[in-house]
Protein backbone atom coordinates (compact mmCIF):
# COMPACT_ATOMS: atom_id res chain seq x y z
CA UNK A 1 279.97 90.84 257.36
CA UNK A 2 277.59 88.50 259.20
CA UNK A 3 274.72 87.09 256.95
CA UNK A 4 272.32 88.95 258.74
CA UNK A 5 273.72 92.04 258.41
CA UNK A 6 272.98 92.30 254.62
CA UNK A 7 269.93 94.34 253.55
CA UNK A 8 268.41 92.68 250.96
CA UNK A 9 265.93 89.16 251.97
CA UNK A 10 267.43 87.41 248.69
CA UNK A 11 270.63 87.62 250.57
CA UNK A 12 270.32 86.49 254.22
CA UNK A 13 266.88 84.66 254.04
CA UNK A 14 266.95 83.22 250.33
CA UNK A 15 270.72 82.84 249.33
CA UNK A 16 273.21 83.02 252.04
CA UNK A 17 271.47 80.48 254.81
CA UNK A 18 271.19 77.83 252.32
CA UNK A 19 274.47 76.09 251.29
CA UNK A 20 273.35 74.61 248.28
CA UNK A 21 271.61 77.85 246.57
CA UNK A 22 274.67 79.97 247.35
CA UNK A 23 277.15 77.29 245.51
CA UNK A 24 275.09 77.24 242.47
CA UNK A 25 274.86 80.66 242.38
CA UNK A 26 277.91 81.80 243.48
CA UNK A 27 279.92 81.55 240.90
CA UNK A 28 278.09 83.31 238.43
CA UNK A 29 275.91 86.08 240.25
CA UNK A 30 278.08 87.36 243.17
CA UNK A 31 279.88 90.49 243.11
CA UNK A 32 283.29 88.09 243.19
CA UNK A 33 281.88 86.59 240.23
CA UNK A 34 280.81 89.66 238.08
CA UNK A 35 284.77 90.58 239.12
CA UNK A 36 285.90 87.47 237.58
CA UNK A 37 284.42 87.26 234.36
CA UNK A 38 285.52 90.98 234.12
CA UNK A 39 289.08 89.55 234.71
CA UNK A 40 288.27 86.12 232.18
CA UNK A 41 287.63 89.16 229.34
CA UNK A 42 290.57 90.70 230.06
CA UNK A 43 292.84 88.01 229.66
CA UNK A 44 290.71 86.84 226.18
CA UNK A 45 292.12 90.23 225.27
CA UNK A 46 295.66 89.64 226.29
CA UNK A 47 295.19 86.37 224.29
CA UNK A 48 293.94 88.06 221.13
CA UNK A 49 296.65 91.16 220.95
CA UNK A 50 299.56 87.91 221.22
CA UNK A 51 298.51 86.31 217.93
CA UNK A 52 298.15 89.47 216.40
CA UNK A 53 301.37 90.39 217.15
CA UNK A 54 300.64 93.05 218.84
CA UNK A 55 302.06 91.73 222.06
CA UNK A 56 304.18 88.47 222.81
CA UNK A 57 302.92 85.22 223.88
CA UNK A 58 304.91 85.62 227.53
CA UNK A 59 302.98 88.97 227.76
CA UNK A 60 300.03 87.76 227.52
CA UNK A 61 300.54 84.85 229.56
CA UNK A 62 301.40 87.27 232.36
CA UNK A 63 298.12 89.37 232.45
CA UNK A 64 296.39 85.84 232.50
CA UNK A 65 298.11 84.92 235.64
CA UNK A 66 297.88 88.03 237.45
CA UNK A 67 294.19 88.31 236.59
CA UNK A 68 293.39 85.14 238.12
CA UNK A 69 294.91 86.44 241.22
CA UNK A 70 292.97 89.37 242.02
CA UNK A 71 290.00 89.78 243.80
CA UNK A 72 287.09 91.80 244.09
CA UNK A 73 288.62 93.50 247.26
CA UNK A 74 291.32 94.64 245.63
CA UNK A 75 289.07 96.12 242.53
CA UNK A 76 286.67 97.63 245.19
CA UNK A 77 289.30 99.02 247.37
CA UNK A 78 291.54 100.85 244.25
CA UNK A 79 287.78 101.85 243.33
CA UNK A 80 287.50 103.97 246.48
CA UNK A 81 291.41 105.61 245.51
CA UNK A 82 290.13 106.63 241.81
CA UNK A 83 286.44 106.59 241.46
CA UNK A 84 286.44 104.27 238.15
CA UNK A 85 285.55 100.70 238.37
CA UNK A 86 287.18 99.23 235.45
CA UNK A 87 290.60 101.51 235.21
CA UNK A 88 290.37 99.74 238.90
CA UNK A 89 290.49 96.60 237.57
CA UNK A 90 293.02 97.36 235.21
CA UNK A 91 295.41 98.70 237.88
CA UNK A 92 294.99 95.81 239.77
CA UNK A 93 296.08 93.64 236.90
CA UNK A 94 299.33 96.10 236.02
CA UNK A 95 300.51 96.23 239.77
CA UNK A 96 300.53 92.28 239.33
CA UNK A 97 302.79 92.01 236.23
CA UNK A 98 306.30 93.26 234.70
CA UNK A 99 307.00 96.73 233.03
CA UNK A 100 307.14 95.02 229.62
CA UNK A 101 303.31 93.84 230.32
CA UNK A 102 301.88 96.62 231.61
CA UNK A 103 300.80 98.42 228.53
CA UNK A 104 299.38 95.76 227.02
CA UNK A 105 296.56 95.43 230.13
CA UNK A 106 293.45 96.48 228.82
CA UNK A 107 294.89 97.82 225.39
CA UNK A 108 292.49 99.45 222.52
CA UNK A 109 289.61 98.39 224.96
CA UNK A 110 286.88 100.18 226.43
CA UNK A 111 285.39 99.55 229.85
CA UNK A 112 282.29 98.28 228.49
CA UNK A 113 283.73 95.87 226.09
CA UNK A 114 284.52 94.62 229.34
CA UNK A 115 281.53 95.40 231.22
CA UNK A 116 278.78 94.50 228.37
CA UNK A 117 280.91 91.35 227.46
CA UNK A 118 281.42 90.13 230.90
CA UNK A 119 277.53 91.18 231.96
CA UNK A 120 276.40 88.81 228.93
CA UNK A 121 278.81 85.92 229.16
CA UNK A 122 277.88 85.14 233.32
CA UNK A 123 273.99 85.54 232.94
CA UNK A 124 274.44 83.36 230.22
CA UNK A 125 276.36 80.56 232.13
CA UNK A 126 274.15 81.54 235.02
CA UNK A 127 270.70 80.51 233.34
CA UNK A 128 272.54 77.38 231.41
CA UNK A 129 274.46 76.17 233.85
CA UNK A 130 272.70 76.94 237.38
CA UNK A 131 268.69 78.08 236.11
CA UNK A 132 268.25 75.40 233.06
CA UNK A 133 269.44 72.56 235.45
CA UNK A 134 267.04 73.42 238.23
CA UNK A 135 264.17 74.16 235.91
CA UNK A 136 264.58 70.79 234.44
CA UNK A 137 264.61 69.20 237.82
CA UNK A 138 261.32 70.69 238.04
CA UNK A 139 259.91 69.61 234.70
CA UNK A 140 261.00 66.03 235.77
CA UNK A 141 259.00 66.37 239.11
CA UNK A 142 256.09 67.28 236.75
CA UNK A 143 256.47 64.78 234.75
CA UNK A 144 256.88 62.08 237.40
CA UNK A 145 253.38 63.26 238.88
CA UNK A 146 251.18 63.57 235.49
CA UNK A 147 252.74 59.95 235.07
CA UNK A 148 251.12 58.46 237.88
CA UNK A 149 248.31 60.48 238.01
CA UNK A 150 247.02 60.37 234.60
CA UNK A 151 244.15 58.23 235.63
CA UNK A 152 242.89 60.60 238.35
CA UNK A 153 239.51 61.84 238.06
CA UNK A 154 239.42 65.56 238.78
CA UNK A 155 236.63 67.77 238.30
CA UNK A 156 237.51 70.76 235.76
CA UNK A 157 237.29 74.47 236.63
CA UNK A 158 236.53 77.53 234.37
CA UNK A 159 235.92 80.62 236.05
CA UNK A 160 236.61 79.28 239.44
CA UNK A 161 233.06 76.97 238.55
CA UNK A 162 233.28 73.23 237.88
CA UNK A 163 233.24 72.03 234.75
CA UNK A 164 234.41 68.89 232.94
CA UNK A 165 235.90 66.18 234.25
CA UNK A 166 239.82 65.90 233.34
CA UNK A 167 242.22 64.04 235.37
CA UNK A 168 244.76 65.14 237.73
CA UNK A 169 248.02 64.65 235.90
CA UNK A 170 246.01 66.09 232.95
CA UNK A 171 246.16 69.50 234.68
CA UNK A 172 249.46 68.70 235.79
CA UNK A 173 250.84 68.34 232.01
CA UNK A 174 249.42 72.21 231.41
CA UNK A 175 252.18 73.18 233.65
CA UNK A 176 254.42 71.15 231.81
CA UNK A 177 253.70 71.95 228.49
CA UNK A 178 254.46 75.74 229.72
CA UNK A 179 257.60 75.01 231.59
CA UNK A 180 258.91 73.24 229.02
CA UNK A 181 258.41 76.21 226.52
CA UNK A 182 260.19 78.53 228.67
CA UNK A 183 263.00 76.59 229.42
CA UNK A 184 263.44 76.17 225.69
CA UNK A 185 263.18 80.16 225.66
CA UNK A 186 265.75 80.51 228.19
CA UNK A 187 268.55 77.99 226.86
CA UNK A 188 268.21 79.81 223.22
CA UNK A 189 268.23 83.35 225.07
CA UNK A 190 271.18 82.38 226.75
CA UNK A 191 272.74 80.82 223.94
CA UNK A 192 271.94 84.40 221.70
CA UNK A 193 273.70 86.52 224.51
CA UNK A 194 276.59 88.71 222.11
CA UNK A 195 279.65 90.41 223.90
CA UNK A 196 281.65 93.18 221.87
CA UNK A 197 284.86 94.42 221.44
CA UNK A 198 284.22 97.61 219.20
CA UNK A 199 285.35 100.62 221.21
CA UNK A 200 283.72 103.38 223.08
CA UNK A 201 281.20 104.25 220.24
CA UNK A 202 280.94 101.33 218.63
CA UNK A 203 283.15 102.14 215.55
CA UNK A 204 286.22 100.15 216.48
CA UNK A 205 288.42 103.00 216.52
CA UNK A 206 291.47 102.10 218.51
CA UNK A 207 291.63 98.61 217.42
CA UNK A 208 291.76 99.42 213.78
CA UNK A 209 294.87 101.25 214.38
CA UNK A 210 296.53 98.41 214.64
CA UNK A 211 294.78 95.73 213.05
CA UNK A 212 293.52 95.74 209.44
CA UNK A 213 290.23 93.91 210.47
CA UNK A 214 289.06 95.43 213.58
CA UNK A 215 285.86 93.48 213.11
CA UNK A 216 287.53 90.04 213.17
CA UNK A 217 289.85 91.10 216.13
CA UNK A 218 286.48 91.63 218.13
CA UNK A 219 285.13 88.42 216.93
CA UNK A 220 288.95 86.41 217.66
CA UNK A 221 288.12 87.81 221.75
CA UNK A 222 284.14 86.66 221.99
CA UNK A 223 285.89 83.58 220.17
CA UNK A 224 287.73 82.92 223.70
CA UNK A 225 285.07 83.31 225.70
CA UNK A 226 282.17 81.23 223.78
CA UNK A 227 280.53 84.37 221.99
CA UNK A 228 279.85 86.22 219.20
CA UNK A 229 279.12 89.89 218.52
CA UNK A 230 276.12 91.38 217.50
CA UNK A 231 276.21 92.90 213.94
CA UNK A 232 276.25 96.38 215.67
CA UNK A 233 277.39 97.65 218.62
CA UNK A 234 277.72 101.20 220.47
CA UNK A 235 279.37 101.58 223.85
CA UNK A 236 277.37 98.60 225.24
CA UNK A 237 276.26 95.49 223.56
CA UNK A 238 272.43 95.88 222.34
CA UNK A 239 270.09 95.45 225.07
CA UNK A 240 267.71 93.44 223.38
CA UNK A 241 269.78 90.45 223.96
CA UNK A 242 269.59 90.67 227.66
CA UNK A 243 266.21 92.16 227.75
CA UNK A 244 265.21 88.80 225.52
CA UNK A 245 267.05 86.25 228.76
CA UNK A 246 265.00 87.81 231.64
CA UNK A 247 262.05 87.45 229.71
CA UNK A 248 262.11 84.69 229.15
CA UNK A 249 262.99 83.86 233.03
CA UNK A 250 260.52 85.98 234.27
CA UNK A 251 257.95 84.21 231.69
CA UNK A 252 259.17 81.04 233.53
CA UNK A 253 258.68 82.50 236.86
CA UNK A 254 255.05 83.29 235.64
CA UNK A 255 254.38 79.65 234.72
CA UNK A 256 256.00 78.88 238.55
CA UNK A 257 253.54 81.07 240.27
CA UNK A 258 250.93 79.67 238.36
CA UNK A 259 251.14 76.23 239.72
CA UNK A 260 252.20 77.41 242.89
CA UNK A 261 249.12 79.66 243.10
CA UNK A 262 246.81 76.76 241.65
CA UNK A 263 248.43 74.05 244.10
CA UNK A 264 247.94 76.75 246.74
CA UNK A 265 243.62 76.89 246.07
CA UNK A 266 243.45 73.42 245.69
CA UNK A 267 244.85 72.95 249.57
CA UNK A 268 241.34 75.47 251.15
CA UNK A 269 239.87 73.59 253.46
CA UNK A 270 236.81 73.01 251.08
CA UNK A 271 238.41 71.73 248.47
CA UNK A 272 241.34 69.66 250.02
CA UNK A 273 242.17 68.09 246.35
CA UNK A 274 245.88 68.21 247.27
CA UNK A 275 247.95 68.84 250.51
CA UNK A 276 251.66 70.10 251.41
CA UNK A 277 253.98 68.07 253.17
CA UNK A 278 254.25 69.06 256.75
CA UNK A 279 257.07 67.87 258.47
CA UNK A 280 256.49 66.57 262.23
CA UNK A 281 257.82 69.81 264.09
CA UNK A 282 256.72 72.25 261.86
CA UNK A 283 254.35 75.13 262.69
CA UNK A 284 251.88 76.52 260.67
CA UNK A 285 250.01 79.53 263.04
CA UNK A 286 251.66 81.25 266.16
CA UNK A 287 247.96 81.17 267.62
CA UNK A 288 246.31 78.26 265.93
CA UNK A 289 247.95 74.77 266.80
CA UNK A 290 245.71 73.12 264.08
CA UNK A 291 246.81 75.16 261.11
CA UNK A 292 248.79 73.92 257.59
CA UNK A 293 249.30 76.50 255.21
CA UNK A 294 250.45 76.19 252.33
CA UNK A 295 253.74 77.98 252.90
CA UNK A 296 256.22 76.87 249.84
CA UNK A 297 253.38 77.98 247.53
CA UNK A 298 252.29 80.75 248.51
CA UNK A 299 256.45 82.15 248.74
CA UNK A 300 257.09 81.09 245.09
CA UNK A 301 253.87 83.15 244.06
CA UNK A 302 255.29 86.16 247.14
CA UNK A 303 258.61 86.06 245.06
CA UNK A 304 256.87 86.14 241.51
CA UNK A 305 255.05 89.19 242.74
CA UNK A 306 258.26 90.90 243.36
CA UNK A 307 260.96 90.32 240.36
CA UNK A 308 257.51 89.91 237.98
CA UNK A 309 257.52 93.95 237.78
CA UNK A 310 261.39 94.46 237.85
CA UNK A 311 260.83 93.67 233.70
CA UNK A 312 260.08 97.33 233.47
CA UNK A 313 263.67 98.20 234.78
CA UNK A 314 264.80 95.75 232.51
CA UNK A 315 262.73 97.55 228.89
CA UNK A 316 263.48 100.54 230.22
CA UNK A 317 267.34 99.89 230.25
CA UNK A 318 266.74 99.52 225.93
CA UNK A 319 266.94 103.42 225.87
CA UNK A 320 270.56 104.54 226.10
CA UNK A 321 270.97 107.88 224.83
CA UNK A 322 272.86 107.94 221.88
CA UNK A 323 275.96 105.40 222.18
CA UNK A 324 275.21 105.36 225.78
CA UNK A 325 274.62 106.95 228.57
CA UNK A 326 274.82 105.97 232.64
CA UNK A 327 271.18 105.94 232.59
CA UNK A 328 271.35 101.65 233.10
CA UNK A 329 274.59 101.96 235.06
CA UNK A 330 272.41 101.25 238.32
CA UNK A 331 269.33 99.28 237.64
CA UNK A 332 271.50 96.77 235.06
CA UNK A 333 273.22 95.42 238.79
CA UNK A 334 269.68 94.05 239.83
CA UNK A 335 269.25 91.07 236.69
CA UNK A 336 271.48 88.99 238.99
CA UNK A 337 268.60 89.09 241.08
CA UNK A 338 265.91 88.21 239.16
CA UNK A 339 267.71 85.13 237.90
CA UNK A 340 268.98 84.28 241.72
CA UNK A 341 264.88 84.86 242.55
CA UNK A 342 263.80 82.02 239.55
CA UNK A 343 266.22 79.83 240.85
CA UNK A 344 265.60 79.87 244.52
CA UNK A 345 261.15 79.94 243.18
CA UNK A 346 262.50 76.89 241.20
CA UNK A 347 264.07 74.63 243.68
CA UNK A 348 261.10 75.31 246.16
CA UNK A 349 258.40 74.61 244.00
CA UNK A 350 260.50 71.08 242.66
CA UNK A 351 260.28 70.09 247.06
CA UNK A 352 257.05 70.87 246.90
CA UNK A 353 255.75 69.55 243.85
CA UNK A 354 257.96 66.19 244.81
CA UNK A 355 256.06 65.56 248.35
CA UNK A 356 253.01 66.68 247.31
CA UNK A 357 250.17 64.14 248.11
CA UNK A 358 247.01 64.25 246.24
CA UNK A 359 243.94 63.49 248.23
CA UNK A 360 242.02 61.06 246.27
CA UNK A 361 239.03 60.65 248.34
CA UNK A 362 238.61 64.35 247.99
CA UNK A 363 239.03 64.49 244.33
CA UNK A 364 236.04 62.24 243.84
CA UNK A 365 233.69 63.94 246.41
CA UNK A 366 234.37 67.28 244.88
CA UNK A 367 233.81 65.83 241.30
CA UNK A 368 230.17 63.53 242.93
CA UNK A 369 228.73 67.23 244.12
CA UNK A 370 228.44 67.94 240.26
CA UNK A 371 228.18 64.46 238.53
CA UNK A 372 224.57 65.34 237.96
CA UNK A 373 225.15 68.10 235.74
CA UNK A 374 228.05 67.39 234.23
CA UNK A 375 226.54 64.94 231.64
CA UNK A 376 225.14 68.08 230.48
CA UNK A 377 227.70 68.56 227.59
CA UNK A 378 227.27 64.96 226.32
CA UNK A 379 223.99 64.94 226.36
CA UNK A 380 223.55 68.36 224.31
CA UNK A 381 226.14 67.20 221.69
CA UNK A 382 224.90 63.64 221.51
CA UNK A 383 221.38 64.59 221.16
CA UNK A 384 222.40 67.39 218.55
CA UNK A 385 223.92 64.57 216.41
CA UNK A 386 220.83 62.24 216.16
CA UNK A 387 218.72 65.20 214.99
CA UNK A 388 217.43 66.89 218.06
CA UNK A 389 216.76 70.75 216.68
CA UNK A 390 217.65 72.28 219.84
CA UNK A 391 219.55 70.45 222.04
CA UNK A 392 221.80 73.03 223.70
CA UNK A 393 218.17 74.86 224.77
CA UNK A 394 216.35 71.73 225.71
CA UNK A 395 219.51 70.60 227.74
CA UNK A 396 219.88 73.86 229.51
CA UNK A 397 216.09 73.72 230.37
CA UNK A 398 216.45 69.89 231.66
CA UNK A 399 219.49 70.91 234.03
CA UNK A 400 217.55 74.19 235.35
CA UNK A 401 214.62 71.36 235.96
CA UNK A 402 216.79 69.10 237.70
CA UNK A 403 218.09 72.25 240.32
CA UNK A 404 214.58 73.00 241.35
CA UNK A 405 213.35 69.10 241.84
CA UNK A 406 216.54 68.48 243.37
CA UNK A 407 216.94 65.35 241.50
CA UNK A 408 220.49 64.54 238.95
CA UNK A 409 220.09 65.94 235.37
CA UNK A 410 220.04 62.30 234.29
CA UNK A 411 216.79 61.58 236.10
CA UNK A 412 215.35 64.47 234.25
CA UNK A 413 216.48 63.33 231.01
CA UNK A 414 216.14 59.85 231.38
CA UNK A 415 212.03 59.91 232.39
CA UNK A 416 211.09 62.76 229.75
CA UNK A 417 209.10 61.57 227.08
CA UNK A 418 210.36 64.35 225.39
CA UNK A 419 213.75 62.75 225.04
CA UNK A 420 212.70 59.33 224.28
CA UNK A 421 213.11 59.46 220.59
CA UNK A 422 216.44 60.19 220.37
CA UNK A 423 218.16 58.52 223.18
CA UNK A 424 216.99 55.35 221.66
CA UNK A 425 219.18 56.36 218.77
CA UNK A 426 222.01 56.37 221.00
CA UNK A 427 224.13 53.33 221.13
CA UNK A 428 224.98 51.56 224.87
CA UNK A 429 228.43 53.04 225.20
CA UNK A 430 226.90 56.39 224.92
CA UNK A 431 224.48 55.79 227.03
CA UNK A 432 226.53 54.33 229.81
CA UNK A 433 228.43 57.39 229.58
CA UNK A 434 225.69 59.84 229.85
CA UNK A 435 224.90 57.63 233.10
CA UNK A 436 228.51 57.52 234.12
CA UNK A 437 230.06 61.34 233.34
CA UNK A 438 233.18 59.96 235.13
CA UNK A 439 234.16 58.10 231.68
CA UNK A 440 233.82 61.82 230.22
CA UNK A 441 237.61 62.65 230.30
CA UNK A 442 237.69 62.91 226.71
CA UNK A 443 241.51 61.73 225.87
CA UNK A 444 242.65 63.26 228.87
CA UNK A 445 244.89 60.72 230.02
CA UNK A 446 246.32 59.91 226.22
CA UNK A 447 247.06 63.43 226.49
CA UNK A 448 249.17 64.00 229.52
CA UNK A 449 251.12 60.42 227.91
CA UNK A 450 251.75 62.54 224.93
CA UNK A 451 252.24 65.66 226.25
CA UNK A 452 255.15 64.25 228.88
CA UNK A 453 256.63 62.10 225.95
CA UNK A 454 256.96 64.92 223.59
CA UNK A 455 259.04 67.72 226.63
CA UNK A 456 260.53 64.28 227.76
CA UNK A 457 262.26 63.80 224.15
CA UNK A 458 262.42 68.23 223.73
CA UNK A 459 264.53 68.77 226.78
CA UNK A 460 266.62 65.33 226.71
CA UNK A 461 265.08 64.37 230.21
């Protein structure tokens, strides 16, 4: 089938057209891939029954090499013979290996100690080895920018209103601070996914015919494969494992759109604090030559909006009815997705963020249109200190004084009698200050240092 023949955008718009995506992801979200690891389990099995005894070590050996020969046609088309996915599998597997080995395929299991173990074991290599990676290419981009721009003087915004003045890389090390918190989540999540091997309720009942501990049998196949069990399981492993991962990425998507969304307000035309790279033949507007948009944002924020609310499907999928019903059978095959989604928000944002160019000049015009009020804080606090009994009400007045005379709040407060008294109590660096609100950054820059240190040192980057 022709790229473009798929239905869903993730596959011929986001994943398919772009050579690098599709190799990262590939291996572990695919349906040739969920086929794989279902094969990988198997064999762990085949592995397992050997040193029990239970089987011979050339047995085993046998179902591993047939089951890294077959492939998800195979599975799909025996599927379409006998309506069952896994016994499928399992045929495909027996029709690959002597009579001797054939009973041994898929013995004392159930199809979701395949399923649930497989599910768990390539989401988790998914987020550590494709997700984490990309994330923390991201992070370093972040890092790389708060760096240099620690020293830039932006004006602050609260309620969409400015504010105080920060810096630019200060803002920037918000973002990091988050990102780095979620990437944290999603390497432990990953690292807490559980597989099981305890029968089709849960109680272990074919393998403890034939092993005396049917518990440690489980645990000697998750063994193989990097995992551990839960310390109960029914039919399926519990879904608070998996529920916990795509939190966790969708948390980090969150954080994504955030900047995205942030870097995307900060490019209006009457703001112009930052700008997207916009390469020589690109096009921004099929009717107006002069247009830029901010395209790479506003599509990490478009895919946000879209896997954001798939969480539901995902704490919905904790209610299986008794130990288990079909009732996740359908909406489980979408968390590929969602971590596919992060990772293709991810490697956007990163280009983005890495050719983003912040505007200088515009930084410091938008922060001169309210230098005039924004030694409003100091002044209040500074005033408050040196005994002034109402210095958050006289300030307030001053700046409302200042809007109507059109002059800067420090005119005001500087020729009032009023405040005489106590700005000679001041000492010259607070005074040069209150005359210079650029200064007021508070530790903004030591902050963004400390803040790029500390995720630098968390995440080994």
């Amino acid at each position: 089938m022709d790229t473009f023949d798929n239905i869903s955008p993730i596959d011929y718009r986001y994943y398919g057209g772009d050579k690098e995506i599709f190799e990262k992801l590939q291996p572990y979200l695919s349906e040739t891939a969920a086929i794989k690891y279902q094969l990988i389990v198997e064999a762990a099995l085949a592995k397992t029954l050997a040193e029990k005894k239970i089987c011979s070590r050339k047995v085993a050996d046998e179902i591993e090499k047939a089951a890294k020969t077959v492939t998800a046609a195979e599975v799909y088309e025996e599927e379409k013979r006998i309506k069952h996915n896994i016994r499928a599998l399992v045929n495909c597997i027996r029709n690959k290996v002597s009579a001797e080995a054939k009973p041994y395929v898929h013995f004392t299991a159930t199809s979701n100690d395949i399923i649930s173990t497989s599910e768990s074991l390539r989401l988790k290599d998914a987020a550590t080895n494709a997700l984490v990676p990309q994330l923390l290419q991201l992070e370093k981009t972040l890092i790389k920018i708060a760096k240099r721009e620690k020293n830039t003087l932006q004006i602050g915004r609260t309620h969409g209103q400015h504010a105080e003045p920060i810096t630019f890389g200060f803002t920037i090390a918000s973002y990091i601070s988050r990102l780095g918190g979620r990437i944290s989540a999603i390497t432990a999540a990953a690292n807490n996914m559980k597989g099981k091997f305890a029968g089709a309720v849960g109680a272990y009942n074919a393998s403890s015919l034939l092993v005396k501990d049917a518990e440690e049998f489980e645990a000697s196949v998750l063994k193989k494969l990097g995992m551990k069990p839960s310390t109960h399981s029914t039919q399926i492993v519990e879904p608070e494992f998996a529920a916990d991962l795509m939190h966790s990425v969708v948390s980090a998507f969150g954080v994504m759109a955030n900047v995205a969304d942030d870097m995307r307000h900060l490019q209006r035309t009457e703001i112009g604090e930052v700008a997207e790279e916009f390469k020589a033949d690109q096009v921004g507007s099929s009717t107006m030559p002069h247009k830029r948009n901010p395209i790479s944002f506003e599509n990490v924020k478009s895919l946000w909006k879209e896997f954001m609310p798939r969480m539901m499907a995902v704490y919905a999928d904790q209610i299986s009815e008794h130990q288990r019903d079909l009732t996740n059978s359908a909406s489980s095959r979408f968390l590929p997705e969602i971590v596919a989604a992060a990772f293709i928000a991810a490697k956007r944002l990163a280009s983005a963020m890495e050719k983003l160019v912040v505007v200088k000049e515009n930084l410091r015009k938008n922060f001169e249109t309210s230098k005039g009020m924004v030694a409003a804080e100091p002044a209040y606090i500074l005033l408050a200190a040196v005994g002034h009994p109402d210095a958050h009400e006289y300030v307030r007045k001053a700046t409302l004084l200042a809007e109507q005379q059109q002059k800067s709040f420090q005119d005001v407060l500087f020729n009032d009698a009023v405040a005489q008294p106590y700005l000679k109590k001041l000492t010259k660096q607070q005074l040069q200050l209150l005359q210079n609100p650029e200064k007021y950054t508070g530790i903004a820059a030591e902050k963004t240092e400390k803040v790029c240190g500390y995720w630098e040192r968390a995440l080994k980057i």
